[in-house]
C-alpha atoms as a PDB file:
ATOM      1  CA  UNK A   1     -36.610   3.378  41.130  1.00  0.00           C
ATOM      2  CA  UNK A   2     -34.647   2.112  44.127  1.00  0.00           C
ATOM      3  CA  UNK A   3     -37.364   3.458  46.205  1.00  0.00           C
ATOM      4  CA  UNK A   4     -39.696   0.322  44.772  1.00  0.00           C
ATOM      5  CA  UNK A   5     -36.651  -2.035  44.861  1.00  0.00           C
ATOM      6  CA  UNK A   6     -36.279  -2.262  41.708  1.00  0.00           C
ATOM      7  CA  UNK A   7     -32.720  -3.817  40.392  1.00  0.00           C
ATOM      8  CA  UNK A   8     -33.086  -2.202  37.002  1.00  0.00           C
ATOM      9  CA  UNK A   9     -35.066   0.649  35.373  1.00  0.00           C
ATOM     10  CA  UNK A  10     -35.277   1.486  31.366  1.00  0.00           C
ATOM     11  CA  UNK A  11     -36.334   4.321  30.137  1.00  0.00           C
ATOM     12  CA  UNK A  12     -38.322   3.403  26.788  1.00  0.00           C
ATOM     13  CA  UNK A  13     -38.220   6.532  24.924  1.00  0.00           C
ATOM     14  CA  UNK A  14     -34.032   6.766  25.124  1.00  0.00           C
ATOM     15  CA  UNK A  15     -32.302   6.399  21.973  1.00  0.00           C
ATOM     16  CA  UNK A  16     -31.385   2.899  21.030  1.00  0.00           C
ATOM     17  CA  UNK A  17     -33.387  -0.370  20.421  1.00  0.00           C
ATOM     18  CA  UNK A  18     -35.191  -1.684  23.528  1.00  0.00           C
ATOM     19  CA  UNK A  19     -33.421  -5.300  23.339  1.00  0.00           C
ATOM     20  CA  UNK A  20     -30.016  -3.912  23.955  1.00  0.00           C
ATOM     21  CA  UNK A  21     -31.406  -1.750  27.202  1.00  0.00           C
ATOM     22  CA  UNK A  22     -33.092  -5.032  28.051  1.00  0.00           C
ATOM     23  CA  UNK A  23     -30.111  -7.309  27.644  1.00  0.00           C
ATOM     24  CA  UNK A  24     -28.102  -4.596  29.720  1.00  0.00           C
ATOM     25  CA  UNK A  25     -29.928  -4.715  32.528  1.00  0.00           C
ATOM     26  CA  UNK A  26     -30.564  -8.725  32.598  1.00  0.00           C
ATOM     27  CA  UNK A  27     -27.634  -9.697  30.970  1.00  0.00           C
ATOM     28  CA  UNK A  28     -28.185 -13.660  32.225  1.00  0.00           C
ATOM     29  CA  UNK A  29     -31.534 -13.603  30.195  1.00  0.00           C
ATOM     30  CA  UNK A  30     -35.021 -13.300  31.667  1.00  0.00           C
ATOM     31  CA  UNK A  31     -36.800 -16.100  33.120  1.00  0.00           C
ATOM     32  CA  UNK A  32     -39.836 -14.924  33.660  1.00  0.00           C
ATOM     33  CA  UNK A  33     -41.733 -11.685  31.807  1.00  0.00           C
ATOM     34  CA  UNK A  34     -44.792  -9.906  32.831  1.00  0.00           C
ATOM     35  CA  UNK A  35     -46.450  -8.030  29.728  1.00  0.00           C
ATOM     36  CA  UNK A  36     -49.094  -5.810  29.271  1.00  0.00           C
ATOM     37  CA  UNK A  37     -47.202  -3.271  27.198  1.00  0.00           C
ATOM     38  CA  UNK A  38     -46.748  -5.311  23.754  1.00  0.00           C
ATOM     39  CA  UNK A  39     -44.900  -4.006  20.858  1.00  0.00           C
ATOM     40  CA  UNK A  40     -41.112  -3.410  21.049  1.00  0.00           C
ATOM     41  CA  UNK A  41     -41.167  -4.476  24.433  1.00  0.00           C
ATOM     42  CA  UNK A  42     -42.216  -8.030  23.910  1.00  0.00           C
ATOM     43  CA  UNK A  43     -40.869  -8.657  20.735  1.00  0.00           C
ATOM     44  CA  UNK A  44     -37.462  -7.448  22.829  1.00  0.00           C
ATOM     45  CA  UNK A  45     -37.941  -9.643  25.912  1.00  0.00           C
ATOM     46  CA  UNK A  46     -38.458 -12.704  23.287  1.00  0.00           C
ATOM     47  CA  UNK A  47     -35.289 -12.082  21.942  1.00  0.00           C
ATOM     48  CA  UNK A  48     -33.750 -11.786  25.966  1.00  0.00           C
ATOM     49  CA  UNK A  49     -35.662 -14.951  27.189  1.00  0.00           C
ATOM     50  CA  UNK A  50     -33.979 -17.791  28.761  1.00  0.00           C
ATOM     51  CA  UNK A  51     -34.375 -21.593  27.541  1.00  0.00           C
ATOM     52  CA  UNK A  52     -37.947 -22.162  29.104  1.00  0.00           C
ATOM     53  CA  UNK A  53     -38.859 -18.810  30.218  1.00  0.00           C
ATOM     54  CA  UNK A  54     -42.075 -18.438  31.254  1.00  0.00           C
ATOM     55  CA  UNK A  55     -43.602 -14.986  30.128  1.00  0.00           C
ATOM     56  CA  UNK A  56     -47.595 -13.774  31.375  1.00  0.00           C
ATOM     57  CA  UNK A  57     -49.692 -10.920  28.784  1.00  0.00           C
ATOM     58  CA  UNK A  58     -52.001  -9.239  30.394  1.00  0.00           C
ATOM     59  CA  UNK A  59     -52.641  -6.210  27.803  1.00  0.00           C
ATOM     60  CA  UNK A  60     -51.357  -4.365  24.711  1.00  0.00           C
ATOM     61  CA  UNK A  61     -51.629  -1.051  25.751  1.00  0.00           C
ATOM     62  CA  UNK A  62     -48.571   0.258  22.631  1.00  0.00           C
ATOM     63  CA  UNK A  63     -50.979  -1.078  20.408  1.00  0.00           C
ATOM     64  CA  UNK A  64     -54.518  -0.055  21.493  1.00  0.00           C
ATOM     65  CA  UNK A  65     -54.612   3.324  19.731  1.00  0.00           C
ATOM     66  CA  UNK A  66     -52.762   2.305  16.831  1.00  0.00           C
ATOM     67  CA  UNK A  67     -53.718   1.694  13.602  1.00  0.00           C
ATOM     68  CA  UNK A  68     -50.943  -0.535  12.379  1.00  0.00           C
ATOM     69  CA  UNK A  69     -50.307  -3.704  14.056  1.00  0.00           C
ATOM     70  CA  UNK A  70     -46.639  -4.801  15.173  1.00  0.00           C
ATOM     71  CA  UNK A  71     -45.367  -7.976  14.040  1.00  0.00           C
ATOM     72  CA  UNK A  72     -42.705  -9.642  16.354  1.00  0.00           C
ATOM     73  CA  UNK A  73     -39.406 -10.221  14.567  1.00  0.00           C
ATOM     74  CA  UNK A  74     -38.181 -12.538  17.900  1.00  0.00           C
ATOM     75  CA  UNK A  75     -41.700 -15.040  17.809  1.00  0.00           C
ATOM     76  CA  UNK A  76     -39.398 -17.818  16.041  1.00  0.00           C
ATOM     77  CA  UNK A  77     -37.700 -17.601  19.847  1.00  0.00           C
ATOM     78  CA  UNK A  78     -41.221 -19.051  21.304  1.00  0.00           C
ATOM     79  CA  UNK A  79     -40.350 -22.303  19.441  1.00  0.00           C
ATOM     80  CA  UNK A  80     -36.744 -22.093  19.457  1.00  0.00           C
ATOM     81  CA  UNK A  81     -36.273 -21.213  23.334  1.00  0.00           C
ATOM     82  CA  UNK A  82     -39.039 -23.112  24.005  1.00  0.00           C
ATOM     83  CA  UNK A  83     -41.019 -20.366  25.587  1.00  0.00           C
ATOM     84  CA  UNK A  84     -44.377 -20.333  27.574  1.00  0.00           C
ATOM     85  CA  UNK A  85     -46.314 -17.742  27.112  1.00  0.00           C
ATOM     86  CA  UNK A  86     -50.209 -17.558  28.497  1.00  0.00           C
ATOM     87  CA  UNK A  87     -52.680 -15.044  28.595  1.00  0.00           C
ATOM     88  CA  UNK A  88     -55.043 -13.392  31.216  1.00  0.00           C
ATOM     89  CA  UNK A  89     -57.713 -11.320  32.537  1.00  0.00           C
ATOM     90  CA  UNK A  90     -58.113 -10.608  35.717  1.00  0.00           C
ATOM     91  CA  UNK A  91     -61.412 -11.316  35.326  1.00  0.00           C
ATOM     92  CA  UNK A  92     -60.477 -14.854  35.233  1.00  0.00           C
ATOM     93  CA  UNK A  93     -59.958 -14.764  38.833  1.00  0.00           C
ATOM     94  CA  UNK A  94     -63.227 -13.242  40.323  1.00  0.00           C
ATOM     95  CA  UNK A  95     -64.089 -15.925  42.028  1.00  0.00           C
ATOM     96  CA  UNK A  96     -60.629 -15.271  44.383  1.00  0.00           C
ATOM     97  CA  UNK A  97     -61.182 -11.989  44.800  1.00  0.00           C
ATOM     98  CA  UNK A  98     -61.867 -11.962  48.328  1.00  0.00           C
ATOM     99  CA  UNK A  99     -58.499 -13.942  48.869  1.00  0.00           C
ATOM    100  CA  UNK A 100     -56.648 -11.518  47.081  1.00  0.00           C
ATOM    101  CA  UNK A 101     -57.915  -8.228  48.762  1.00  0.00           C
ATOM    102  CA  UNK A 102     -57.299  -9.896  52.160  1.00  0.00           C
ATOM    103  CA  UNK A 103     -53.658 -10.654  51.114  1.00  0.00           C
ATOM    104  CA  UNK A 104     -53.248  -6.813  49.426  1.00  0.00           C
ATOM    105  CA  UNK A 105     -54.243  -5.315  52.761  1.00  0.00           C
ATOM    106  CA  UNK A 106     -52.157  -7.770  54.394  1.00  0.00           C
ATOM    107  CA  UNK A 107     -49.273  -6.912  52.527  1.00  0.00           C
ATOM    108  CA  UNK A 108     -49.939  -2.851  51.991  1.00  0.00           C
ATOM    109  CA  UNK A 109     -50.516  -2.675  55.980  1.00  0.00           C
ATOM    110  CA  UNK A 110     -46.805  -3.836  56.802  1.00  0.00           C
ATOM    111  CA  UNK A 111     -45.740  -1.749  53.569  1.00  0.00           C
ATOM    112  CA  UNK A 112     -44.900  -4.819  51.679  1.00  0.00           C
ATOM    113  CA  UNK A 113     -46.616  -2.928  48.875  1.00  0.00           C
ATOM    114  CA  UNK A 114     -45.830   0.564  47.452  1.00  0.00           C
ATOM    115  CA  UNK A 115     -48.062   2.799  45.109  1.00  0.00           C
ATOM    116  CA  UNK A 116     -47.378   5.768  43.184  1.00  0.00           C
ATOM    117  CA  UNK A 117     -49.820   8.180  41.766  1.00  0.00           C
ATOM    118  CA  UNK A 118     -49.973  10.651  39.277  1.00  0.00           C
ATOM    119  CA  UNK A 119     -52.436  12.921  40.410  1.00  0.00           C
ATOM    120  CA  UNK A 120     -54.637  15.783  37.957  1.00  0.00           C
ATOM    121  CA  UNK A 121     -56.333  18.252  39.510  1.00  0.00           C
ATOM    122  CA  UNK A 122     -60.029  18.892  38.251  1.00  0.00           C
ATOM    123  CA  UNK A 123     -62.731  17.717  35.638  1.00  0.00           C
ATOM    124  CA  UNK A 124     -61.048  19.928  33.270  1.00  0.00           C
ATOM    125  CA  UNK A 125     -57.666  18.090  33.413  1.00  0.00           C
ATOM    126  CA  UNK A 126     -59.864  14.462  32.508  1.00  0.00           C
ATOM    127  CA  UNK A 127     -58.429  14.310  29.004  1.00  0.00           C
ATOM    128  CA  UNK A 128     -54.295  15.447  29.904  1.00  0.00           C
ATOM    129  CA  UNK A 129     -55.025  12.376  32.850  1.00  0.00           C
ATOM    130  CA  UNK A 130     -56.429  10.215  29.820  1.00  0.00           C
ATOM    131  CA  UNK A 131     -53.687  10.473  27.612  1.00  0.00           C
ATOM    132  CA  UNK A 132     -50.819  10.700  29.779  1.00  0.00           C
ATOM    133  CA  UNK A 133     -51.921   6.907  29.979  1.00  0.00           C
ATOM    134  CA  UNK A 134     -50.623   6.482  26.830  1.00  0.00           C
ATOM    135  CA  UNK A 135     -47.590   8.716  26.131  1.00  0.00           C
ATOM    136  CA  UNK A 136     -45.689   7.838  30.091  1.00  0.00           C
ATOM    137  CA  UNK A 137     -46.945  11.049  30.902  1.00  0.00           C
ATOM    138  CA  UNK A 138     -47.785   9.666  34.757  1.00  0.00           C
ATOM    139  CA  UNK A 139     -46.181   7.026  37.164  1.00  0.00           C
ATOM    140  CA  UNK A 140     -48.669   4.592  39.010  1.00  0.00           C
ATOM    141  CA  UNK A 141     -52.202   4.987  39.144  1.00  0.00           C
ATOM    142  CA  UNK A 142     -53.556   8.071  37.426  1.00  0.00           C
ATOM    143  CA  UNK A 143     -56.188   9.481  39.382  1.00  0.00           C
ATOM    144  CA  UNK A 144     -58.460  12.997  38.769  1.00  0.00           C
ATOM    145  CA  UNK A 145     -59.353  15.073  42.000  1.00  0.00           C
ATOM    146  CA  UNK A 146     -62.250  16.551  41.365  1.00  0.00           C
ATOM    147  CA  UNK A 147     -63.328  20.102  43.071  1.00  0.00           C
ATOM    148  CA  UNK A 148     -65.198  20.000  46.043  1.00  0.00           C
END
């Protein structure tokens, strides 16, 4: 994903526990994490953290549609690496939402911000959209163009 400028990109669904991909690609440790996945990947980016790391959970989408619940076998790392970990909505923020659409625009109109879409093409393709959410199935925003 060099076109985003990203430094490092794992691919999930590969063969082989997530904490080894993760420690592969930040090999120093991470110092900060931004969640909304859950699961496997948090549990692996405990065990990667830095002394102090500071790590931001906005969701738990690989655990919305499942039944059993995933323990994490790293959480003795929030205590141990002294870990901060906080959790949001961005509803939290509504009250600077003005500020922060006036910064986006800012930043997408001198293409300081990229998007990607995965796009489905008509009401009949509303539950493939849907679940792709779920399974990786799209990249970016997944959006439904309906017929005109």
């Amino acid at each position: 994903m060099r076109s985003l400028d990203a430094d490092h990109v794992i691919d999930y669904k590969s063969p082989g526990p997530f904490e080894d991909k993760l420690r592969a690609a930040a090999p120093a440790g991470l110092d900060v994490y931004f969640d909304n996945v859950g699961g496997e990947q948090l549990d692996a980016a405990m065990g990667v953290a830095k002394r102090n790391a500071r790590f931001a959970i906005c969701g738990m989408i690989g655990m919305y549609n499942s039944d059993a619940r995933i323990g994490f076998a790293n959480l003795f790392a929030v205590i141990s690496k002294r870990l901060q970990s906080r959790g949001f909505i961005n509803s939290d923020y509504i009250s600077r939402r003005s500020e922060c659409m006036a910064q986006m625009g800012y930043w997408v109109s001198k293409g300081l911000i990229q998007s990607r879409y995965t796009i489905f093409d008509g009401l009949d393709k509303r539950p493939e959209a849907f679940f792709s959410l779920f399974s990786g199935g799209n990249t970016g925003k997944t959006l439904v163009r309906l017929d005109v």
